[in-house]
Every structure is written in C-alpha cells, then in structure tokens.
C-alpha atoms as a PDB file:
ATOM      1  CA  UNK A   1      -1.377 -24.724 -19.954  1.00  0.00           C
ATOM      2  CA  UNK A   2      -2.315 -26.983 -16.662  1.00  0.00           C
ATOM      3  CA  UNK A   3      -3.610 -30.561 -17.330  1.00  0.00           C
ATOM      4  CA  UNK A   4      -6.434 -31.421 -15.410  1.00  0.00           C
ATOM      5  CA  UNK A   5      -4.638 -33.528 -13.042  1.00  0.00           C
ATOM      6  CA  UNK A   6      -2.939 -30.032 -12.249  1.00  0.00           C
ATOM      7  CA  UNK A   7      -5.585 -27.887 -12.064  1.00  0.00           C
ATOM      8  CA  UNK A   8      -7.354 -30.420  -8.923  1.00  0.00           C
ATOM      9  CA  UNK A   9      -3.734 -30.365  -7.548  1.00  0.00           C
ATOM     10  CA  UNK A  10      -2.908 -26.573  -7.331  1.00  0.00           C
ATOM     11  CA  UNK A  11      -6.545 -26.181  -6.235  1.00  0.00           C
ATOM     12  CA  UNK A  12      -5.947 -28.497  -3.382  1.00  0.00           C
ATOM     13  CA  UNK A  13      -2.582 -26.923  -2.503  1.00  0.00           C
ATOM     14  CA  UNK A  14      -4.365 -23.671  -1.939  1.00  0.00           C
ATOM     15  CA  UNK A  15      -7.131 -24.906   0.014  1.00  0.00           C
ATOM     16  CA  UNK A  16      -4.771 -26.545   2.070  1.00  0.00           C
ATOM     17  CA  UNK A  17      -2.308 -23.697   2.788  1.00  0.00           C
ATOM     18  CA  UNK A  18      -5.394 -21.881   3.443  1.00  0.00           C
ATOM     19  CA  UNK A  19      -6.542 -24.117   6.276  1.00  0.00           C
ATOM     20  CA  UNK A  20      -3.124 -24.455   7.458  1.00  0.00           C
ATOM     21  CA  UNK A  21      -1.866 -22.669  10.771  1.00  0.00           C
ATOM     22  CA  UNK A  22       1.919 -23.382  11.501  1.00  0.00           C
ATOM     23  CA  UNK A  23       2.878 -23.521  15.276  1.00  0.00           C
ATOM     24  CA  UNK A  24       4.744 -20.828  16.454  1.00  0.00           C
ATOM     25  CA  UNK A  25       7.608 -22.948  16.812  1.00  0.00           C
ATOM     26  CA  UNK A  26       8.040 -23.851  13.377  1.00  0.00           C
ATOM     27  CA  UNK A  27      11.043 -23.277  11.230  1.00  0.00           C
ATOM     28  CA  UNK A  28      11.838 -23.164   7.404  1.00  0.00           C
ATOM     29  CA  UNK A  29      13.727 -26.504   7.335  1.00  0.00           C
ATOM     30  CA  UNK A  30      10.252 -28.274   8.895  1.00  0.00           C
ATOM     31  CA  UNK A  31       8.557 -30.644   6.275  1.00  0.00           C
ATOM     32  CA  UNK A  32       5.674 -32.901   7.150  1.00  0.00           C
ATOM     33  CA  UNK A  33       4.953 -35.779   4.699  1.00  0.00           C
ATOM     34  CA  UNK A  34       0.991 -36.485   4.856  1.00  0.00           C
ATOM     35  CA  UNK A  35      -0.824 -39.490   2.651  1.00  0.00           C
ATOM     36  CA  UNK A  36      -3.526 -38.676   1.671  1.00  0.00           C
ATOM     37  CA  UNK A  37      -6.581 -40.893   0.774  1.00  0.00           C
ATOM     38  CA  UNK A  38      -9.670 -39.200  -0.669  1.00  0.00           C
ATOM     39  CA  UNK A  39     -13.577 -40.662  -2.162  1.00  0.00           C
ATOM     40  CA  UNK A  40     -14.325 -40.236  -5.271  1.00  0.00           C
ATOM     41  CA  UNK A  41     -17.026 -37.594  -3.646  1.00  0.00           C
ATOM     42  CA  UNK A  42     -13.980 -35.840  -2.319  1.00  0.00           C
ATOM     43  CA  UNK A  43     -14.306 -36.627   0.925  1.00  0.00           C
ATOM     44  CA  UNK A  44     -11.602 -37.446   2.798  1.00  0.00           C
ATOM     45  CA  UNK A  45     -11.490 -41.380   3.332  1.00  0.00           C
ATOM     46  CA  UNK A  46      -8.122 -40.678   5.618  1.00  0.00           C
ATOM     47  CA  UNK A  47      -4.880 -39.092   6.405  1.00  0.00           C
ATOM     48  CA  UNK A  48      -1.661 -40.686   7.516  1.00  0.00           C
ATOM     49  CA  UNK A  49       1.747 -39.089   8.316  1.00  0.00           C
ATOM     50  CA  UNK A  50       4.749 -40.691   6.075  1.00  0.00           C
ATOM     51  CA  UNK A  51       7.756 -38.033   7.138  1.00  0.00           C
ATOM     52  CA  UNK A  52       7.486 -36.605  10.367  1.00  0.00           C
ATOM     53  CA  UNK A  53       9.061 -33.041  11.065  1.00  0.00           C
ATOM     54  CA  UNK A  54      10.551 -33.782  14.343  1.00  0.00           C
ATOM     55  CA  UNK A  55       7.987 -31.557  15.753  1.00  0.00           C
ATOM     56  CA  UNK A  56       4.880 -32.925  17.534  1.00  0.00           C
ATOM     57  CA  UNK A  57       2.945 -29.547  17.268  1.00  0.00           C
ATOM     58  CA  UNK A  58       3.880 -28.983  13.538  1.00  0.00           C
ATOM     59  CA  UNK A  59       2.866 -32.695  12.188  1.00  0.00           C
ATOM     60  CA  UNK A  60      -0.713 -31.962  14.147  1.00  0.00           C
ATOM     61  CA  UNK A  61      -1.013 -28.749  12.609  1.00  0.00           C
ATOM     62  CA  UNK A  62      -0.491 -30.367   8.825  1.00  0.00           C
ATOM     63  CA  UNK A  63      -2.824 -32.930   9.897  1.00  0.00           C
ATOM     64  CA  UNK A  64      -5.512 -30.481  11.410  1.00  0.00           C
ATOM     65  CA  UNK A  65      -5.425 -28.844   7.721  1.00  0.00           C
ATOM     66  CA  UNK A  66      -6.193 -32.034   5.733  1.00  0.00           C
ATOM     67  CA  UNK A  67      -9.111 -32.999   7.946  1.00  0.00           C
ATOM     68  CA  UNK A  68     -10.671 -29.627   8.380  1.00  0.00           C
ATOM     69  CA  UNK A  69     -11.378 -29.651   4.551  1.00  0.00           C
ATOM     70  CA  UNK A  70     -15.252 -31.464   4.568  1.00  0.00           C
ATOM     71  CA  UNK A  71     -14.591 -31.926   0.744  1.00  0.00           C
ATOM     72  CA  UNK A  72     -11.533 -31.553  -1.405  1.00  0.00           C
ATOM     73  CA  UNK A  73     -12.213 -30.401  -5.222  1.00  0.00           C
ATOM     74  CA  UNK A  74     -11.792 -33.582  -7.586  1.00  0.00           C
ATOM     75  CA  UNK A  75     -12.196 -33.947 -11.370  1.00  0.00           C
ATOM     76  CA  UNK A  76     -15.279 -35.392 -11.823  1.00  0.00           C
ATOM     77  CA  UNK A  77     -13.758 -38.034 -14.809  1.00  0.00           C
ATOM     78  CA  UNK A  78     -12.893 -41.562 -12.396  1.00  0.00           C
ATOM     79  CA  UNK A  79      -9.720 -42.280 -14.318  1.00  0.00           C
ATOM     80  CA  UNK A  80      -8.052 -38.952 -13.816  1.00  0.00           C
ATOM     81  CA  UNK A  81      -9.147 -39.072 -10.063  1.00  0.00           C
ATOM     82  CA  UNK A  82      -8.098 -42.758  -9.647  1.00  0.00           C
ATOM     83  CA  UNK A  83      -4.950 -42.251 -10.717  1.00  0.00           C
ATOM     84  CA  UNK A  84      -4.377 -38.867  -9.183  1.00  0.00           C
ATOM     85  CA  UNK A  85      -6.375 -38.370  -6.546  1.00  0.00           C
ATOM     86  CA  UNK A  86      -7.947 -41.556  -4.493  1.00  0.00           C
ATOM     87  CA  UNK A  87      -4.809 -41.337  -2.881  1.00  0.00           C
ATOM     88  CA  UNK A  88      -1.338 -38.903  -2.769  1.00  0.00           C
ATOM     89  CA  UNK A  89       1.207 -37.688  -0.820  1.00  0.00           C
ATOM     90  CA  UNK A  90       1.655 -33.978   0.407  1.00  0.00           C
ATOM     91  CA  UNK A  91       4.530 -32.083   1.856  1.00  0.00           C
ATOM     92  CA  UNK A  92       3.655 -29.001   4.321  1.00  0.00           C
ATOM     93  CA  UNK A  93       6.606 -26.835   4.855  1.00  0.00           C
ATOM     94  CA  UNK A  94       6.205 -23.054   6.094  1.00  0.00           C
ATOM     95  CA  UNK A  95       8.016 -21.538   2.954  1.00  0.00           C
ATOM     96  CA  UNK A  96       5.653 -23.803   0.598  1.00  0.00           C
ATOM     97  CA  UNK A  97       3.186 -26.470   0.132  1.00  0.00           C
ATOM     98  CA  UNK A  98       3.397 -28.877  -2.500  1.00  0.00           C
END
C-alpha cells in the first residue's frame, strides 16, 4: 500500500506527464532536472532547472508543464507536505517521469 507522501507524488507525476508536450526533437536519453517549490495551497511558489538536457526546446517544454498546473494536489497534513512537498526535485524524460 502507498503512504501518503506517495499517493501526492504519483498524483503529481501524472498531472505532470499529462501537461507535458516533448519537442519533436527529443530523444530517450533526454532528462531534465526541475526544482520544484510549491505553497502549502499548492500553488506553485516556483520552478528552477537543476540538470539541463542539452536541449533548449526540451528544458522549456518540462518547464512549460510545471507552470501550466494552477494548483498541484497536496496532503492537506503541514508536516507531510513540509517535508515532501514545499519543495522537490523532478526528472522529465520521454520514456518516464519521476
């Protein structure tokens, strides 16, 4: 069974890859790192890119998904979020998103 930390955290993996359009030009070896730093409202407070692919349009793309989400689904309990959530780091690669 998925702790609540994982729940929020597969929930915001699929919203993600959802919003997510890779550039044509991408290829299966392309990973963008992405920090991410959300309210406890789950807005996002702001987005920063760690690991760059190598590939201008790609690392836009990745970023373009994290700030077309208006809200990102948070647990509601402040320790869980603080220490998950207020801020993390994703990868986007075409083959997965983690």
């Amino acid at each position: 069974m998925l702790s609540e930390s994982q729940k929020y955290q597969a929930l915001i993996r699929e919203r993600l890859s959802q919003a997510w359009y890779p550039p044509s030009s991408a290829t299966e070896e392309m990973t963008a790192r992405l920090q991410i730093t959300l309210l406890p409202t789950g807005e996002l407070a702001g987005v920063k890119l760690v690991a760059s692919s190598g590939n201008t349009a790609f690392d836009n793309s990745a970023l373009g998904a994290v700030k077309s989400l208006s809200r990102y689904p948070v647990p509601s309990e402040r320790d869980t979020f603080e220490t998950y959530f207020r801020q993390f780091t994703i990868e986007f690669n075409p083959r997965r998103l983690r």
